[in-house]
Protein backbone atom coordinates (compact mmCIF):
# COMPACT_ATOMS: atom_id res chain seq x y z
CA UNK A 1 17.00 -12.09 -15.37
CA UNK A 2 13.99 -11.70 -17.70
CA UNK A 3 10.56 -11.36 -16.23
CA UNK A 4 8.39 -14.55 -15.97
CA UNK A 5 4.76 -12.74 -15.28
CA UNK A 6 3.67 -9.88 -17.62
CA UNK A 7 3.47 -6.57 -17.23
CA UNK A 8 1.57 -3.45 -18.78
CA UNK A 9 0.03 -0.35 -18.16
CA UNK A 10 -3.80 0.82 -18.12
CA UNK A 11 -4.92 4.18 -18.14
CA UNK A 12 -7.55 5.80 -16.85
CA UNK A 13 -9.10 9.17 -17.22
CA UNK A 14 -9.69 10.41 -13.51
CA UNK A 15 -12.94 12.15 -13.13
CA UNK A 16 -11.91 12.79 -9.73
CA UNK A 17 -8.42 13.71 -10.19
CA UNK A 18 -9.27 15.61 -13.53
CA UNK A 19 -5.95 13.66 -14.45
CA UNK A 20 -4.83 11.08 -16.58
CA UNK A 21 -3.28 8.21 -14.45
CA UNK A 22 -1.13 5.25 -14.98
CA UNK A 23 -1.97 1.80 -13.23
CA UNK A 24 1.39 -0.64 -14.10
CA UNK A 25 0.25 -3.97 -13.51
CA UNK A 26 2.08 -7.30 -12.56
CA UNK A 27 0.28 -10.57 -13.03
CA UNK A 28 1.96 -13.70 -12.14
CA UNK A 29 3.09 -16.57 -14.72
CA UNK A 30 0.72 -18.85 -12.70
CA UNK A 31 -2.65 -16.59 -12.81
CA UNK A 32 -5.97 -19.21 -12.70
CA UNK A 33 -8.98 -16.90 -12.22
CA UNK A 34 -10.84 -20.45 -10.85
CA UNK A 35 -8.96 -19.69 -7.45
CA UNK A 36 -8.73 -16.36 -5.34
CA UNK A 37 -6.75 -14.06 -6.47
CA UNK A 38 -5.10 -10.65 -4.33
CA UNK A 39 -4.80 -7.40 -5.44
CA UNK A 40 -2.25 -5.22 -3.95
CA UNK A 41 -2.43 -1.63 -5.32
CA UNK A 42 1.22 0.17 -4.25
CA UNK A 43 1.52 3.93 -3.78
CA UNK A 44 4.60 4.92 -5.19
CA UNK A 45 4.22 2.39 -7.56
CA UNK A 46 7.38 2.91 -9.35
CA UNK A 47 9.38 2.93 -5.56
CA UNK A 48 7.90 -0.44 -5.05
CA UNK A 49 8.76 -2.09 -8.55
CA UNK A 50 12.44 -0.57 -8.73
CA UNK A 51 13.63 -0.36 -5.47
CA UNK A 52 11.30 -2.81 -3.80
CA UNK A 53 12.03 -5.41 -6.29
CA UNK A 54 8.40 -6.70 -6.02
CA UNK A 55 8.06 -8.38 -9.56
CA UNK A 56 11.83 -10.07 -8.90
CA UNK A 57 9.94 -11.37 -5.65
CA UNK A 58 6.47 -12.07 -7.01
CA UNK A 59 8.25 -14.42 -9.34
CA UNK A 60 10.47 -16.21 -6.68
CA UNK A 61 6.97 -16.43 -4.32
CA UNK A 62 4.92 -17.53 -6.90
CA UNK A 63 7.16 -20.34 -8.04
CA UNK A 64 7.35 -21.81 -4.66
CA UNK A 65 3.98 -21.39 -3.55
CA UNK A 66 4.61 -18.62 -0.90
CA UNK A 67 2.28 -16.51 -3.40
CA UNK A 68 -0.86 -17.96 -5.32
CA UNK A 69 -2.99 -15.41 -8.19
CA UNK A 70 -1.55 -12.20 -6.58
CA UNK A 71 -1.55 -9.25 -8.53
CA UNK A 72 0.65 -6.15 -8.48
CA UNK A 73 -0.83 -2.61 -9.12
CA UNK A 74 1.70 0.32 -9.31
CA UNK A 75 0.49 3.82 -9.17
CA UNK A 76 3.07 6.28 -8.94
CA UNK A 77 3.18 10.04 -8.54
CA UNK A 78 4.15 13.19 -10.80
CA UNK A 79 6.59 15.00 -8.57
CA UNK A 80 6.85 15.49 -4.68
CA UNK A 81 4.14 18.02 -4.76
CA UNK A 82 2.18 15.91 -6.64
CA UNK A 83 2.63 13.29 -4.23
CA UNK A 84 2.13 15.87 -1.23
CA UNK A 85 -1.60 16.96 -2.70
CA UNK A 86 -2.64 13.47 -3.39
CA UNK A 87 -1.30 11.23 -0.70
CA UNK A 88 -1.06 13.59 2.73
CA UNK A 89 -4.23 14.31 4.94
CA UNK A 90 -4.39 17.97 3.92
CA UNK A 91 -3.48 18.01 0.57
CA UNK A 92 -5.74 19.46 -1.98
CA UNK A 93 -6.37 16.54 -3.94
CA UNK A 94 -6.48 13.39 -0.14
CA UNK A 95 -10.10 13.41 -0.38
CA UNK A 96 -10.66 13.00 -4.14
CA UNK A 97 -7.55 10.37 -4.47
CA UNK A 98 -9.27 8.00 -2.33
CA UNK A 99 -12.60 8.03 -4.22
CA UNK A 100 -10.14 7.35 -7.61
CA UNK A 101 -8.73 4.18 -5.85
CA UNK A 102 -12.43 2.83 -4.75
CA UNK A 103 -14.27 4.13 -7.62
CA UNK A 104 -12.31 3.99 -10.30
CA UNK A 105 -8.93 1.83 -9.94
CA UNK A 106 -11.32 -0.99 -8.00
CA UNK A 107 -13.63 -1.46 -11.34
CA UNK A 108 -11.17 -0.91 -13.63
CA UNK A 109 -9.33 -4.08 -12.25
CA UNK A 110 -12.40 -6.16 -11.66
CA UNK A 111 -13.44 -5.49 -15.52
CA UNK A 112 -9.63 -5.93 -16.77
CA UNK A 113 -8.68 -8.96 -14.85
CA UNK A 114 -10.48 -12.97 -14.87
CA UNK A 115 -10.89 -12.81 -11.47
CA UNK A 116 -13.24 -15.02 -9.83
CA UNK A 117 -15.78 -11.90 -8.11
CA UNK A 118 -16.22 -13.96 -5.05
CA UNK A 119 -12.90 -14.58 -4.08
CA UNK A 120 -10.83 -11.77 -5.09
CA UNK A 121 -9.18 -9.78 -2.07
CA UNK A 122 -8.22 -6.09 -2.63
CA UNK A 123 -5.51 -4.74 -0.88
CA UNK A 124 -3.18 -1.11 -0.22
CA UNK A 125 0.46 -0.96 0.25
CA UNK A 126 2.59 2.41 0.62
CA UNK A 127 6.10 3.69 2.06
CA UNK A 128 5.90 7.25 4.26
CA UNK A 129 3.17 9.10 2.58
CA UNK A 130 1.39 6.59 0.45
CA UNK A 131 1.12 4.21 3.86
CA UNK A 132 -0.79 7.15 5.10
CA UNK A 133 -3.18 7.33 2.10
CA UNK A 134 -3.14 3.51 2.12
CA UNK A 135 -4.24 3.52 5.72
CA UNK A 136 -7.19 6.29 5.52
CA UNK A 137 -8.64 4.69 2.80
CA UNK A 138 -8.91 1.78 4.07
CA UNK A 139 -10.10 3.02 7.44
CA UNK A 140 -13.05 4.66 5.16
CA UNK A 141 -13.58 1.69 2.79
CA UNK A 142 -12.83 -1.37 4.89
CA UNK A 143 -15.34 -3.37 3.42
CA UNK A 144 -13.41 -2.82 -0.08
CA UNK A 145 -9.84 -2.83 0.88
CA UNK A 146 -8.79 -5.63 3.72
CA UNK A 147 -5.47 -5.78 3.83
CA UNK A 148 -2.82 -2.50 4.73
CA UNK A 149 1.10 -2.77 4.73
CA UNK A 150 2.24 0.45 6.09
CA UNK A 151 5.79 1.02 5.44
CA UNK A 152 7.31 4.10 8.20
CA UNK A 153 3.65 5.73 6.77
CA UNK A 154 3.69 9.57 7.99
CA UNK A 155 1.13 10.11 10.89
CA UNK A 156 -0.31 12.96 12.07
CA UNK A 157 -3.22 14.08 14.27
CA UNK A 158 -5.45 13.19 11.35
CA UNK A 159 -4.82 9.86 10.76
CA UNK A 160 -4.53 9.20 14.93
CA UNK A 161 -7.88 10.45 15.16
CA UNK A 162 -8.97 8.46 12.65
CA UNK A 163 -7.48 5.69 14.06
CA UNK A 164 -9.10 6.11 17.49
CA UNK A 165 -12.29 6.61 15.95
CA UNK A 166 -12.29 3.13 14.38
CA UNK A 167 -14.97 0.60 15.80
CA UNK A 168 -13.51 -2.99 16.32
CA UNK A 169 -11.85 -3.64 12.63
CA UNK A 170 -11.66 -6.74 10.22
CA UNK A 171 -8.68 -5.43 8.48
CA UNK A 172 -5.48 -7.38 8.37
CA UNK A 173 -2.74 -4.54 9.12
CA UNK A 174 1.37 -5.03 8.78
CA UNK A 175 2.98 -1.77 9.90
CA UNK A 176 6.70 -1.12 10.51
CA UNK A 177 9.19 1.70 11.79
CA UNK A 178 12.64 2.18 11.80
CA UNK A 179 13.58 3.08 15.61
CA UNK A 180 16.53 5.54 13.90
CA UNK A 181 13.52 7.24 12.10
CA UNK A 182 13.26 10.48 14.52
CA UNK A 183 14.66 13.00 12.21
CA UNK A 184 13.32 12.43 8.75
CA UNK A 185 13.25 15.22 6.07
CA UNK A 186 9.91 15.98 4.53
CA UNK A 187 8.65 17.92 1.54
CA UNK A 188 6.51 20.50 3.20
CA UNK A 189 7.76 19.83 7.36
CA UNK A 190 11.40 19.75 7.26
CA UNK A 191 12.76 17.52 9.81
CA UNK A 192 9.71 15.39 11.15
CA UNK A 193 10.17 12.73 14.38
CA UNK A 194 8.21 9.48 12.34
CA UNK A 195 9.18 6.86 15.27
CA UNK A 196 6.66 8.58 18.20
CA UNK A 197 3.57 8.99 16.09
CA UNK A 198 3.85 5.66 14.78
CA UNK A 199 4.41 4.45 18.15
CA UNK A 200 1.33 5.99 19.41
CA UNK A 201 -0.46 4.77 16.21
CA UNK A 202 0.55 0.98 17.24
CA UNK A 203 -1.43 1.42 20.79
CA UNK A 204 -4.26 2.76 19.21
CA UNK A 205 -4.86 -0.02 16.48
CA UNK A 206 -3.95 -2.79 18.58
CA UNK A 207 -7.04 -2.23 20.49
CA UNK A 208 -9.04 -2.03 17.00
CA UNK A 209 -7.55 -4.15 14.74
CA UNK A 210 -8.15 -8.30 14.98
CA UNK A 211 -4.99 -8.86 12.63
CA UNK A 212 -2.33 -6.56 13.12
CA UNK A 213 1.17 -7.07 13.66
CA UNK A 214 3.89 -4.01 14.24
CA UNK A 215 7.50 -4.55 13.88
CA UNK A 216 10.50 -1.89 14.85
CA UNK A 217 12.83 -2.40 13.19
CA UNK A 218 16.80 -1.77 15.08
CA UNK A 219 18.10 -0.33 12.54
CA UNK A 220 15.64 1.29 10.33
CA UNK A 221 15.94 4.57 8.84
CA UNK A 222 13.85 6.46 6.66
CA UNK A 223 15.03 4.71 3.46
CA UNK A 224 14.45 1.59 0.72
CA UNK A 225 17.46 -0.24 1.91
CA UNK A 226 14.77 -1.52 4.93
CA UNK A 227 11.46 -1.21 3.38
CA UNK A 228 13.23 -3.72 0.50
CA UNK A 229 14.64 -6.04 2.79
CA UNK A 230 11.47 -6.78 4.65
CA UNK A 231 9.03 -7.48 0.98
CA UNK A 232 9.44 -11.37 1.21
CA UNK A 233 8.17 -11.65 5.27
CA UNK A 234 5.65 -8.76 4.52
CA UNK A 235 4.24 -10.54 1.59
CA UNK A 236 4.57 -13.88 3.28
CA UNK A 237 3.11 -13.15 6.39
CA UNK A 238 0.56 -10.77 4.43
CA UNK A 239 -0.43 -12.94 0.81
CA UNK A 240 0.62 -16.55 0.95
């Protein structure tokens, strides 16, 4: 089934990444820049599109109404070490990444898109590892970024600490784990326990967070069979 919104790709020449990086972009059929418009910039953008299905849903959600003016932004990652040094706490390039997404990928959509500048809501999605960059940035940037859907993100003592160290928070947070998700292979880690940490991460940012809701999900493993089946409630409960 063809496509009804349009997509293409905009570059941009990372000052902070030294690195040349590729923002696919999804704009509905039904785009009026007179209304608010969301802006949901996926890690793993190419994850998200291909095995999340999100244009196939966009479409479906736009043309009954469960999603008005929303946007799509992919970004997506060279290899898993690429990935490692860009979206994890201690990689090489964590610190930097997040100043591309506010500083550079924020702008660049503002200036490419009609979007009406007072009612235009950015937002961060990501799987494993790009939930975790998705959630410290937005713990740093909150007035920038106010919506988070953390798919089984990867926690660690960082991201708990910067958790804890949250004042009370506007944000509007969706997180979800797969309660089979205690033995999940890493890049750098090899065999990793992602149910606990998450669990101890849902404590903390109930106490922080005005609009949060956490799901566990029965079944749930550490793959895109769940993380797919779950887009049209996420994005419902999340965009409409």
């Amino acid at each position: 089934m063809a496509r009804k919104g349009n997509m293409y790709d905009k570059e941009i020449d990372s000052s902070y990444l030294q690195d040349k990086m590729v923002l696919k972009i999804y704009e509905p059929e039904q785009f009026d820049s007179l209304y608010e418009s969301q802006i949901v910039v996926m890690q793993d953008g190419n994850d998200y599109y291909q095995m999340g299905r999100v244009a196939t849903i966009s479409d479906r959600m736009h043309d009954d109404y469960g999603l008005v003016n929303t946007v799509f932004v992919g970004i997506h990652y060279i290899d898993r070490q690429d990935r490692l040094k860009k979206y994890h706490p201690e990689g090489e390039q964590f610190e930097a990444y997040k100043q591309f997404l506010t500083e550079e990928v924020v702008p660049l959509m503002k200036e490419t898109l009609p979007i009406n500048p007072l009612g235009t809501i950015f937002s961060l999605m990501g799987d494993s590892l790009a939930g975790t960059i998705a959630l410290m940035t937005a713990i740093e940037y909150p007035d920038i970024f106010k919506k988070i859907v953390l798919q089984s993100p990867l926690i660690d003592e960082h991201v708990l600490k910067a958790a804890s160290n949250l004042t009370t928070s506007t944000l509007k947070i969706y997180h979800s784990i797969g309660l089979k998700e205690t033995d999940v292979l890493t890049t750098d880690d090899g065999y990793v326990d992602f149910l606990i940490p998450n669990q101890k991460l849902s404590t903390i940012l109930q106490d922080k967070v005005t609009s949060y809701r956490y799901r566990e999900i029965e079944e749930g493993n550490h793959t895109w069979k769940y993380w797919q089946e779950e887009m049209p409630a996420v994005f419902e409960h999340m965009f409409s």
